[in-house]
C-alpha atoms as a PDB file:
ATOM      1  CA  UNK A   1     -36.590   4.941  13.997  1.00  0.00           C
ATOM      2  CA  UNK A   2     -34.519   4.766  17.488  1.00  0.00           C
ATOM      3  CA  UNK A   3     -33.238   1.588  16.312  1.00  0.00           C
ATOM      4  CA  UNK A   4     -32.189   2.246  12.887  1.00  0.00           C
ATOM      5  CA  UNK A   5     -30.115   5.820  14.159  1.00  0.00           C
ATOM      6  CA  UNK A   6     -28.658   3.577  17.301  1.00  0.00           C
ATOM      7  CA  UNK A   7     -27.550   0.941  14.199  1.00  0.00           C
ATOM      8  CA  UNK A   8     -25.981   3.264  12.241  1.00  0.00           C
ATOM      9  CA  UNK A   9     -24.097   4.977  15.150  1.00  0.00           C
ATOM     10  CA  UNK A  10     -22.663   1.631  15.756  1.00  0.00           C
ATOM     11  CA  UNK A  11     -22.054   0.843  12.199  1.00  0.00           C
ATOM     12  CA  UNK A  12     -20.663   4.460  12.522  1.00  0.00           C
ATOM     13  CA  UNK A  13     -17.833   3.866  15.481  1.00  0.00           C
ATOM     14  CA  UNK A  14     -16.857   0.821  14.164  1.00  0.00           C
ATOM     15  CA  UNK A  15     -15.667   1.469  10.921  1.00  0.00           C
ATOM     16  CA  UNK A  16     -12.068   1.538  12.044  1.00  0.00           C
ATOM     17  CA  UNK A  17     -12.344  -1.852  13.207  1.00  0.00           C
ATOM     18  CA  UNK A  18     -13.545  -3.001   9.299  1.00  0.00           C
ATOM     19  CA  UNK A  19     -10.413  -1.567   8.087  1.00  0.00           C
ATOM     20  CA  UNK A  20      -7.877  -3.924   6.042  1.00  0.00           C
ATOM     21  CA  UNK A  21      -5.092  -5.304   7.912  1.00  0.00           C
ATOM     22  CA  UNK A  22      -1.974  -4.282   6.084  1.00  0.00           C
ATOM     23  CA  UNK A  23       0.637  -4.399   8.778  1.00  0.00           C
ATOM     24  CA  UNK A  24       3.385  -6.993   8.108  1.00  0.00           C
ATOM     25  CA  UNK A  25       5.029  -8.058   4.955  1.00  0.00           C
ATOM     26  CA  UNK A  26       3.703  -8.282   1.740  1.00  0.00           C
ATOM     27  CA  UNK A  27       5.911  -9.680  -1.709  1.00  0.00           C
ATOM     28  CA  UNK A  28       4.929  -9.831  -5.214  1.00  0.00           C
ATOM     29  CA  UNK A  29       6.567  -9.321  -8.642  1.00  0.00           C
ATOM     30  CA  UNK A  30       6.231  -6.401 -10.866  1.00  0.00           C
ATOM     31  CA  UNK A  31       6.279  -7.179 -14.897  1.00  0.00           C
ATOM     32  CA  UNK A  32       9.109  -5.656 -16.465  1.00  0.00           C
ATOM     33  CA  UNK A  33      10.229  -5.506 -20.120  1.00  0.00           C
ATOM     34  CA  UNK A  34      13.046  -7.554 -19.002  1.00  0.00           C
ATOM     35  CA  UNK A  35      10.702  -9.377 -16.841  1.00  0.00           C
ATOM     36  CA  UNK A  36       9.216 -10.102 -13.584  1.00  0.00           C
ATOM     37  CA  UNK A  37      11.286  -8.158 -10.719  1.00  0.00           C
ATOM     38  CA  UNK A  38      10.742  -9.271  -7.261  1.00  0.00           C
ATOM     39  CA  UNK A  39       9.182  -6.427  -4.981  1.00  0.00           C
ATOM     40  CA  UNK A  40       8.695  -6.403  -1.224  1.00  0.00           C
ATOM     41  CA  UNK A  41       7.356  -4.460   1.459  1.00  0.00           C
ATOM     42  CA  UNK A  42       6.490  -3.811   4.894  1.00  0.00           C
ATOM     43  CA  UNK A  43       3.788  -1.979   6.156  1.00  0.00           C
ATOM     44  CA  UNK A  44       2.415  -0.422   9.460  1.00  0.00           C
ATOM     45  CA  UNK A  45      -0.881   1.657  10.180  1.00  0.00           C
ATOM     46  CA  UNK A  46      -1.125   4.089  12.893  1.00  0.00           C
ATOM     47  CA  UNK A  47      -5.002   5.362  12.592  1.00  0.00           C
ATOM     48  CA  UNK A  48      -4.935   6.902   9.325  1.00  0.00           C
ATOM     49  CA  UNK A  49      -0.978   7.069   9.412  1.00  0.00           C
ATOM     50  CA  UNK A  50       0.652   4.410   7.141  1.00  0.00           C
ATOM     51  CA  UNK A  51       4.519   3.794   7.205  1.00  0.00           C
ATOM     52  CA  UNK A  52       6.908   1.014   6.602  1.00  0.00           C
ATOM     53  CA  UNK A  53       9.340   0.701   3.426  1.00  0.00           C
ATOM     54  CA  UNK A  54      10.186  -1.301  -0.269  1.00  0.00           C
ATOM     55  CA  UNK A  55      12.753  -3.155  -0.670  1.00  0.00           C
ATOM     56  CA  UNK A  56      15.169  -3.138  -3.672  1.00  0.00           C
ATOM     57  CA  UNK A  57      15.961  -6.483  -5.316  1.00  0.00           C
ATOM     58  CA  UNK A  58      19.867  -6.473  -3.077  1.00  0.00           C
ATOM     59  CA  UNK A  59      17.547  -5.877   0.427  1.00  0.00           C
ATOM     60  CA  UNK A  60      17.853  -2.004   0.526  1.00  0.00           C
ATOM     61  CA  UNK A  61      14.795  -0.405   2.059  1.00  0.00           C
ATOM     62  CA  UNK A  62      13.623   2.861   0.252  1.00  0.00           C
ATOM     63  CA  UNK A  63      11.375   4.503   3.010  1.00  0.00           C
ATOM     64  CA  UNK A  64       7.816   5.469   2.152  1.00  0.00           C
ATOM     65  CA  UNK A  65       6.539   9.119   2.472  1.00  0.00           C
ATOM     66  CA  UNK A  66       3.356  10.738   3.095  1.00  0.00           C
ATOM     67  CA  UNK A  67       1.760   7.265   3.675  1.00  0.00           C
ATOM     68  CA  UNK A  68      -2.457   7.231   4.435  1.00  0.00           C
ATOM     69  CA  UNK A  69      -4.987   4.486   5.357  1.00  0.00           C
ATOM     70  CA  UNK A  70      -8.514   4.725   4.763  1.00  0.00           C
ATOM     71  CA  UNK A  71     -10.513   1.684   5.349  1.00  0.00           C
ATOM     72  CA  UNK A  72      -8.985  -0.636   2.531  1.00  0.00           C
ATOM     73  CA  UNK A  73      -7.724   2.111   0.385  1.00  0.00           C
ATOM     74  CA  UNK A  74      -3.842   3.676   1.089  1.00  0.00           C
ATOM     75  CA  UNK A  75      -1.578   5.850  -0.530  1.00  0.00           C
ATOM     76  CA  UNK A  76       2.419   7.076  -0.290  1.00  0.00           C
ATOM     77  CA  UNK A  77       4.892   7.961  -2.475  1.00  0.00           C
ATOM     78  CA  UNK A  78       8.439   6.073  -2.717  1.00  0.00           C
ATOM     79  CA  UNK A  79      11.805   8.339  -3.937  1.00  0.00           C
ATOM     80  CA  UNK A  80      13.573   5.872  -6.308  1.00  0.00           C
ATOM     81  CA  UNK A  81      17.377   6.799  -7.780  1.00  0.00           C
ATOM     82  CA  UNK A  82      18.248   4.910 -10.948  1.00  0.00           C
ATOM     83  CA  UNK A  83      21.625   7.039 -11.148  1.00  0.00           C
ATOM     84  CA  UNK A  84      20.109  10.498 -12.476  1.00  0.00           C
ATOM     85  CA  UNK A  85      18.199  11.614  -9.318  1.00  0.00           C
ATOM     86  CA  UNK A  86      15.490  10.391  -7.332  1.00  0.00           C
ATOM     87  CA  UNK A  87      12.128  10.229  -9.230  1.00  0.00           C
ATOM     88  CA  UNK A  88       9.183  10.030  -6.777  1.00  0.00           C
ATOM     89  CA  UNK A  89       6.541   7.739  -7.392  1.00  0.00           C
ATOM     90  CA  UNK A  90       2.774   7.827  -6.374  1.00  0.00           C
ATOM     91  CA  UNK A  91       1.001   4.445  -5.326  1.00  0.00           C
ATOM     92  CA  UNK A  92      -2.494   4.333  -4.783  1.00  0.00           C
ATOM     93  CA  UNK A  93      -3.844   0.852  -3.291  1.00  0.00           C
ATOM     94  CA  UNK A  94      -6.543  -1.601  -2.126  1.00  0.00           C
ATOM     95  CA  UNK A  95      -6.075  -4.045   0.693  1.00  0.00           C
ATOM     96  CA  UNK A  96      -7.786  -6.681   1.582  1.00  0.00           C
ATOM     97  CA  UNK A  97      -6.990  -9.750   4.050  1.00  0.00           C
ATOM     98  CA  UNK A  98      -3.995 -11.558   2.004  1.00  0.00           C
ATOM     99  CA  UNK A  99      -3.868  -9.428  -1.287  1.00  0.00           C
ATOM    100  CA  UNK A 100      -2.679  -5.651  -2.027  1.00  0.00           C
ATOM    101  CA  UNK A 101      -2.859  -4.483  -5.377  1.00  0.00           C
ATOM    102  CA  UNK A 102      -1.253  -1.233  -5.910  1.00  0.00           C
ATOM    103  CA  UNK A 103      -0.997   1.644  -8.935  1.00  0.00           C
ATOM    104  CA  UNK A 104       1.622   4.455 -10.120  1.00  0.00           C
ATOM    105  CA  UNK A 105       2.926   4.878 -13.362  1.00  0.00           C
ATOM    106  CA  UNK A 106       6.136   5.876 -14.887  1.00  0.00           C
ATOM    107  CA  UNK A 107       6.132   8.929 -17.354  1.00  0.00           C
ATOM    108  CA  UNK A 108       2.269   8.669 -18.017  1.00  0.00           C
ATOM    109  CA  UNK A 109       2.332   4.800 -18.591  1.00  0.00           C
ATOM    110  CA  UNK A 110       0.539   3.047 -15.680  1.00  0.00           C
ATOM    111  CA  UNK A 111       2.106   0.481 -13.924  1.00  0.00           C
ATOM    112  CA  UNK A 112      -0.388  -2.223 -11.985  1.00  0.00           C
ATOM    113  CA  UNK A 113       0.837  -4.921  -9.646  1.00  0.00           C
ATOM    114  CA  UNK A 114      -0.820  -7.489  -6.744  1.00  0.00           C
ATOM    115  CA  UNK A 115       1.477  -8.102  -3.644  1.00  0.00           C
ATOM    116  CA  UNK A 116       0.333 -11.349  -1.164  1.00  0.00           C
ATOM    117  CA  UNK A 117       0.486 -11.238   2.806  1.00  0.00           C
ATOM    118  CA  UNK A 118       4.090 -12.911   2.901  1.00  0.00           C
ATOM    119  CA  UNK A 119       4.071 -14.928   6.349  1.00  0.00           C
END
């Protein structure tokens, strides 16, 4: 009985240490009606902080807001102007070691994509 509570303590404290490594940058494409669009990132955790920014298609970071870790789930929100006002967006996500696969959607259609560890 010892043994099993002194396991779990340990399995316990190190949880952190399981968590995904997202920091760095990660690229992908997102399918569009007038198809594929190059997206890119960069990401850095601090505990369950997450910040870092996307990158429009000309190299213009958009910063990301409200960002949170938690093991290999995250979430943040991006504020994206298409000419009529920012719209925020809502990404939830799962890490792992080279692949991030995100979700938000656009005026309740949902919008999936994978980004790869770039580098």
């Amino acid at each position: 009985m010892k043994t099993r509570r002194i396991v779990l303590a340990f399995l316990l404290a190190s949880g952190p240490a399981w968590a995904a490594d997202i920091d760095g940058k990660w690229a992908g494409t997102l399918d569009t009606p007038g198809g594929p669009v190059p997206v890119s990132y960069t990401f850095k955790a601090d505990g369950a902080k997450l910040t870092g920014a996307a990158y429009a298609p000309d190299g213009t970071p958009v910063a990301i807001k409200g960002g949170k870790i938690a093991g290999d789930k995250i979430s943040y929100s991006l504020d994206v102007d298409f000419g009529q006002g920012p719209i925020t967006f809502v990404y939830t996500g799962i890490v792992s070691h080279s692949e991030l696969k995100l979700h938000t959607d656009f005026m309740g259609m949902p919008i999936d994509f994978t980004l790869k560890k770039a580098g």
